[in-house]
C-alpha atoms as a PDB file:
ATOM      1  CA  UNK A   1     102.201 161.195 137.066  1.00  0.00           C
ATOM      2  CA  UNK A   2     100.567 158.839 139.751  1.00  0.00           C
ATOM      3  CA  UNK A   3      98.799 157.258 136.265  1.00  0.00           C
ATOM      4  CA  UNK A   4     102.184 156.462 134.824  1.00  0.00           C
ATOM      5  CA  UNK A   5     103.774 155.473 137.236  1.00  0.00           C
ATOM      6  CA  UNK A   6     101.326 152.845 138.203  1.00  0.00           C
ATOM      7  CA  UNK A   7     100.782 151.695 134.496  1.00  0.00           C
ATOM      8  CA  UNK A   8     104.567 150.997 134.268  1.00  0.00           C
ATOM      9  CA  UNK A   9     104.476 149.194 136.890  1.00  0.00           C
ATOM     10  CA  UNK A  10     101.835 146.572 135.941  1.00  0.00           C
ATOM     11  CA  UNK A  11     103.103 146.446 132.836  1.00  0.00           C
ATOM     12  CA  UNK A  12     106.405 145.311 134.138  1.00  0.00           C
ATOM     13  CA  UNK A  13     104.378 143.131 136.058  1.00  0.00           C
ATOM     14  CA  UNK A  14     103.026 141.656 133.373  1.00  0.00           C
ATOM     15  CA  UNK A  15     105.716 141.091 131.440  1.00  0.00           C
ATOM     16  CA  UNK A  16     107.671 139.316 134.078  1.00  0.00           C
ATOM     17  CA  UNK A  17     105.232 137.253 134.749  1.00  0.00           C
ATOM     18  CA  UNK A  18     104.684 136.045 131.167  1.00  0.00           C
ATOM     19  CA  UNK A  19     108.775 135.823 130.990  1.00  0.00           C
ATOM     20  CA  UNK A  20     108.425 133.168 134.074  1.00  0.00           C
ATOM     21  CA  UNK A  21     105.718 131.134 132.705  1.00  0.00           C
ATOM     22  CA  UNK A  22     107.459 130.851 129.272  1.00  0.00           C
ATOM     23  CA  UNK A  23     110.942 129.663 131.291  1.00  0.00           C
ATOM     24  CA  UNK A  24     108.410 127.490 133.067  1.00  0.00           C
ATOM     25  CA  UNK A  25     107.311 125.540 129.872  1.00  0.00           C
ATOM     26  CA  UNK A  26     110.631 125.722 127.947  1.00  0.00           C
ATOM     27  CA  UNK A  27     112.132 124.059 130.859  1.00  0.00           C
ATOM     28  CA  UNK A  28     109.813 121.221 131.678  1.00  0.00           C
ATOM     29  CA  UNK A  29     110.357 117.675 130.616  1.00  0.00           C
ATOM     30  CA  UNK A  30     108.678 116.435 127.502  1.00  0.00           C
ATOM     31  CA  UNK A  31     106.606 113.604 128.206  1.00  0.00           C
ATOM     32  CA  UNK A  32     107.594 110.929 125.935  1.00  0.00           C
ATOM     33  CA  UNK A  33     105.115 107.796 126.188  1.00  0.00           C
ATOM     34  CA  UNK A  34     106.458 104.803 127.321  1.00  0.00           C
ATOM     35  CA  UNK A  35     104.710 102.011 126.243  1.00  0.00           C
ATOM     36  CA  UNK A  36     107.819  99.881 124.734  1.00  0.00           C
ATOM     37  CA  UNK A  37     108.255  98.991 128.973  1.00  0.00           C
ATOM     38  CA  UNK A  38     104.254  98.697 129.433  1.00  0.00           C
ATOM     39  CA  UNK A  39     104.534  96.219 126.599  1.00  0.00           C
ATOM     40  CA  UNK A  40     107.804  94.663 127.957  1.00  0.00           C
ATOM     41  CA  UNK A  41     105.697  94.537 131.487  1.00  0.00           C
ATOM     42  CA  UNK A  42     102.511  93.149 130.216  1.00  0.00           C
ATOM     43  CA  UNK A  43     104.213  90.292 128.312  1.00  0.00           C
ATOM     44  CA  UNK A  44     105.792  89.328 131.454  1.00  0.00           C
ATOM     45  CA  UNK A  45     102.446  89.419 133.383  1.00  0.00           C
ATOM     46  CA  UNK A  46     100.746  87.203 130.221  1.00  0.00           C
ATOM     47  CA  UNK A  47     104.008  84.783 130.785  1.00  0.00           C
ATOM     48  CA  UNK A  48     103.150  84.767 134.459  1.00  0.00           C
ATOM     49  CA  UNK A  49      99.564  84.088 133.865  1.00  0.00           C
ATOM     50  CA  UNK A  50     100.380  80.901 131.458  1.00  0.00           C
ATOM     51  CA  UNK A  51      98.939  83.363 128.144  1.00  0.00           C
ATOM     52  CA  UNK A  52     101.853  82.989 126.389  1.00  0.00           C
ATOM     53  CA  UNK A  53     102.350  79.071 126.514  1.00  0.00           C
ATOM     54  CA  UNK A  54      98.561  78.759 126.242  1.00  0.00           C
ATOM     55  CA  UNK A  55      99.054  80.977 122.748  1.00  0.00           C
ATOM     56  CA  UNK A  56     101.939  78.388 121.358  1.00  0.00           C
ATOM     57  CA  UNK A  57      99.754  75.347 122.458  1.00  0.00           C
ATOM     58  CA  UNK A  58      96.608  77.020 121.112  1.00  0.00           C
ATOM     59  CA  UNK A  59      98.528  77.852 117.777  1.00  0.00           C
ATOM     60  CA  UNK A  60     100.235  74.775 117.203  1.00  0.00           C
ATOM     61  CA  UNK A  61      97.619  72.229 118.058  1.00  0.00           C
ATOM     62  CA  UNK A  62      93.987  74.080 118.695  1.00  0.00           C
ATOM     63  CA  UNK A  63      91.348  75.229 116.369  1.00  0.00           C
ATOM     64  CA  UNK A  64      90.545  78.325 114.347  1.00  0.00           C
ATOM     65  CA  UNK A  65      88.344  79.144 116.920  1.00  0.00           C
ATOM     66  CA  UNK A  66      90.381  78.592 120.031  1.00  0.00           C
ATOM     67  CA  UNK A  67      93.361  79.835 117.644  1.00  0.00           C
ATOM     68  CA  UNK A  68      91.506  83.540 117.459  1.00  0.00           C
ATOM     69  CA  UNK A  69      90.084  83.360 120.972  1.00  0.00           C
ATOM     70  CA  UNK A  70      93.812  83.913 122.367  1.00  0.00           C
ATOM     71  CA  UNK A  71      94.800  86.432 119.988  1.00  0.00           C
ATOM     72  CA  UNK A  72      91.762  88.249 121.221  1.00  0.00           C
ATOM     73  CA  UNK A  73      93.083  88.070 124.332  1.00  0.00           C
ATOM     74  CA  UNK A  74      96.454  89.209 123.794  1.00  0.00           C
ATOM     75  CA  UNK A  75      95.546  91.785 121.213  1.00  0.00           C
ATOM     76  CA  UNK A  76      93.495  93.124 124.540  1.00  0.00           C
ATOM     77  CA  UNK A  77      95.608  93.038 126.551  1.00  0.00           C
ATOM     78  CA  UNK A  78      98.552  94.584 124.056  1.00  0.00           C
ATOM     79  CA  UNK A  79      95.904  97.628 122.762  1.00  0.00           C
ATOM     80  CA  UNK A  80      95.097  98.227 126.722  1.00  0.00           C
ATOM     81  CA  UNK A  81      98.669  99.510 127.318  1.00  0.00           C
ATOM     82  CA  UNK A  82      98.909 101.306 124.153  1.00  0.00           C
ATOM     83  CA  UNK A  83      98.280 104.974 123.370  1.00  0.00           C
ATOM     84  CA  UNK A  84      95.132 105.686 121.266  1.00  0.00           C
ATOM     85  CA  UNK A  85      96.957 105.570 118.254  1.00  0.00           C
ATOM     86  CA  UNK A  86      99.265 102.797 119.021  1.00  0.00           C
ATOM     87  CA  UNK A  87      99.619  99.716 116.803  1.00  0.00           C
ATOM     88  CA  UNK A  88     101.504  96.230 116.780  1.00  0.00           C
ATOM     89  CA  UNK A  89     102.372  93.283 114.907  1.00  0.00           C
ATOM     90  CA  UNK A  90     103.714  90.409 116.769  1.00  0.00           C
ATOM     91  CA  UNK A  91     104.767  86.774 115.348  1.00  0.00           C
ATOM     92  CA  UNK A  92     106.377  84.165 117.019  1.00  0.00           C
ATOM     93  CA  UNK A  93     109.803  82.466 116.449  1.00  0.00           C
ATOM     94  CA  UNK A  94     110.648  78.795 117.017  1.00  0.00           C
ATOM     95  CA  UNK A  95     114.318  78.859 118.556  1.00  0.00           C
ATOM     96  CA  UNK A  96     115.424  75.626 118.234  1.00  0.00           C
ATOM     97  CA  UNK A  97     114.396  75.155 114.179  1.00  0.00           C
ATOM     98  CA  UNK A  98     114.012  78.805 113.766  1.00  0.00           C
ATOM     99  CA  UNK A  99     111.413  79.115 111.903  1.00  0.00           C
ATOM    100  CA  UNK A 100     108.430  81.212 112.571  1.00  0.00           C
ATOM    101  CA  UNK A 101     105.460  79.286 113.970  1.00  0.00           C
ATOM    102  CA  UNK A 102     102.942  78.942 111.659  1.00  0.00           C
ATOM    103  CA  UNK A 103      99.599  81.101 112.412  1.00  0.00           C
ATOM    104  CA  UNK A 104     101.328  82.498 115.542  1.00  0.00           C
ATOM    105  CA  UNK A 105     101.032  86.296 113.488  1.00  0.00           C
ATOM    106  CA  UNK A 106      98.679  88.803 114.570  1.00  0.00           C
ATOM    107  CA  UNK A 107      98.008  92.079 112.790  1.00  0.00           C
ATOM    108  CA  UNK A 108     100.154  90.353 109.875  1.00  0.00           C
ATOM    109  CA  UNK A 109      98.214  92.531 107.376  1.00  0.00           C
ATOM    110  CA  UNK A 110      99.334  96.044 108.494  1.00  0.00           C
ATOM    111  CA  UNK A 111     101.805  97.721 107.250  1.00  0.00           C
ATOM    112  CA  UNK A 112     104.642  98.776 109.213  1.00  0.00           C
ATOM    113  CA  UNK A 113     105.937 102.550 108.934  1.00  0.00           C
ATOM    114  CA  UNK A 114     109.670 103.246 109.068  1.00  0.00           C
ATOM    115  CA  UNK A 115     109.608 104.412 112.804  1.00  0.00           C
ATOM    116  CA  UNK A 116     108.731 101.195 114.775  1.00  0.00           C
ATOM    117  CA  UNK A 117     110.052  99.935 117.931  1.00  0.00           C
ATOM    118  CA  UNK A 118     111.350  96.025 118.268  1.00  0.00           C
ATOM    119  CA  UNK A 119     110.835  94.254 121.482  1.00  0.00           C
ATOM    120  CA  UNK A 120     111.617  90.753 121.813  1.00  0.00           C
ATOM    121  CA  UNK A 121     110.633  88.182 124.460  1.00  0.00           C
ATOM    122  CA  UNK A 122     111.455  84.585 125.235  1.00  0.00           C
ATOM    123  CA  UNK A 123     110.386  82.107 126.830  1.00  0.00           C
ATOM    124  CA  UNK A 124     112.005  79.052 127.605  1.00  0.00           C
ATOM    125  CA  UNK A 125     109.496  76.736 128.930  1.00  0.00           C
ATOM    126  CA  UNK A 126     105.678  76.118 127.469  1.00  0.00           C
ATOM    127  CA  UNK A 127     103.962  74.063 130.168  1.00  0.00           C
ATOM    128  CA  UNK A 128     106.872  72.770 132.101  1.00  0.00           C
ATOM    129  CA  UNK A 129     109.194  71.492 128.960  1.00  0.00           C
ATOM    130  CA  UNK A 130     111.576  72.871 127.866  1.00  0.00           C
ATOM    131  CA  UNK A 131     110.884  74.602 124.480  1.00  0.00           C
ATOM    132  CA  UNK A 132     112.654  78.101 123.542  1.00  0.00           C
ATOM    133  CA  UNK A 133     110.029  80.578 121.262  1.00  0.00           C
ATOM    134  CA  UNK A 134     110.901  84.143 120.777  1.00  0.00           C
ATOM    135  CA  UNK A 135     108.091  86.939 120.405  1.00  0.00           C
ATOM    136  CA  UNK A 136     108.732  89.258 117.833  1.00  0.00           C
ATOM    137  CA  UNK A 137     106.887  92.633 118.341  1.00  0.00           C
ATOM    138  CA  UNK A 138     106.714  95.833 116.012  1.00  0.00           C
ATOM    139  CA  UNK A 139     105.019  98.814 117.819  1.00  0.00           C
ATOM    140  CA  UNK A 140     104.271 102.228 116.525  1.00  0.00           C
ATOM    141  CA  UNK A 141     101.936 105.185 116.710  1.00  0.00           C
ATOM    142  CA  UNK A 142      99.479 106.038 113.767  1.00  0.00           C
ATOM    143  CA  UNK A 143      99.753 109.417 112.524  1.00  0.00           C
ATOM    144  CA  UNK A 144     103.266 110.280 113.875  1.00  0.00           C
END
């Protein structure tokens, strides 16, 4: 009886404690990545760090050299804030003729899926004048 007893017992044990660990997970958060605000955040910090009007001067007036050396850099820095399996295409704008600015696109050749994420960004001075560009960004994750 002692053998029964006991038995039942651990196997209401058991069972409660499965019951609280499956609450437990139910319950928690899912954690949803980000990486729209890393992006947002990052493009502020290139802004900060003169990237961005380097990339319009670079792209309107520099060489094919100079003109991939600063995508290089902001593909970097754009790919280091990203999950694995993150991707982006970015172009940039001209806001006063609106016209996009010719050799400003990176990752032009991908193709976007149908679940991608917009984020715009302007600036309003390159270099202490005032000029108004726009940075058009498509983000997404590969395989989702």
């Amino acid at each position: 009886m002692f053998i029964i007893e006991a038995f039942i017992a651990v196997s209401v044990m058991i069972i409660m404690v499965t019951a609280l660990y499956e609450v437990q997970l139910a319950t928690q958060p899912s954690t949803e990545p980000n990486f729209q605000e890393d992006i947002y955040n990052t493009l502020k910090l290139l802004d900060k760090n003169g990237i961005l009007d380097e990339y319009i001067v670079t792209v309107e007036t520099g060489s094919a050299v100079e003109i991939t050396n600063i995508k290089n850099t902001i593909k970097q820095a754009i790919y280091g804030v990203l999950p694995d399996n993150g991707e982006f295409q970015l172009y940039c704008e001209n806001m006063e003729s609106i016209d996009v600015v010719i050799n400003s696109w990176i990752n032009q050749a991908l193709i976007l899926p149908k679940e991608t994420i917009g984020i715009d960004y302007l600036i309003t001075e390159v270099n202490g004048e005032f000029e108004s560009y726009i940075y058009h960004f498509q983000v997404w994750l590969k395989g989702v």
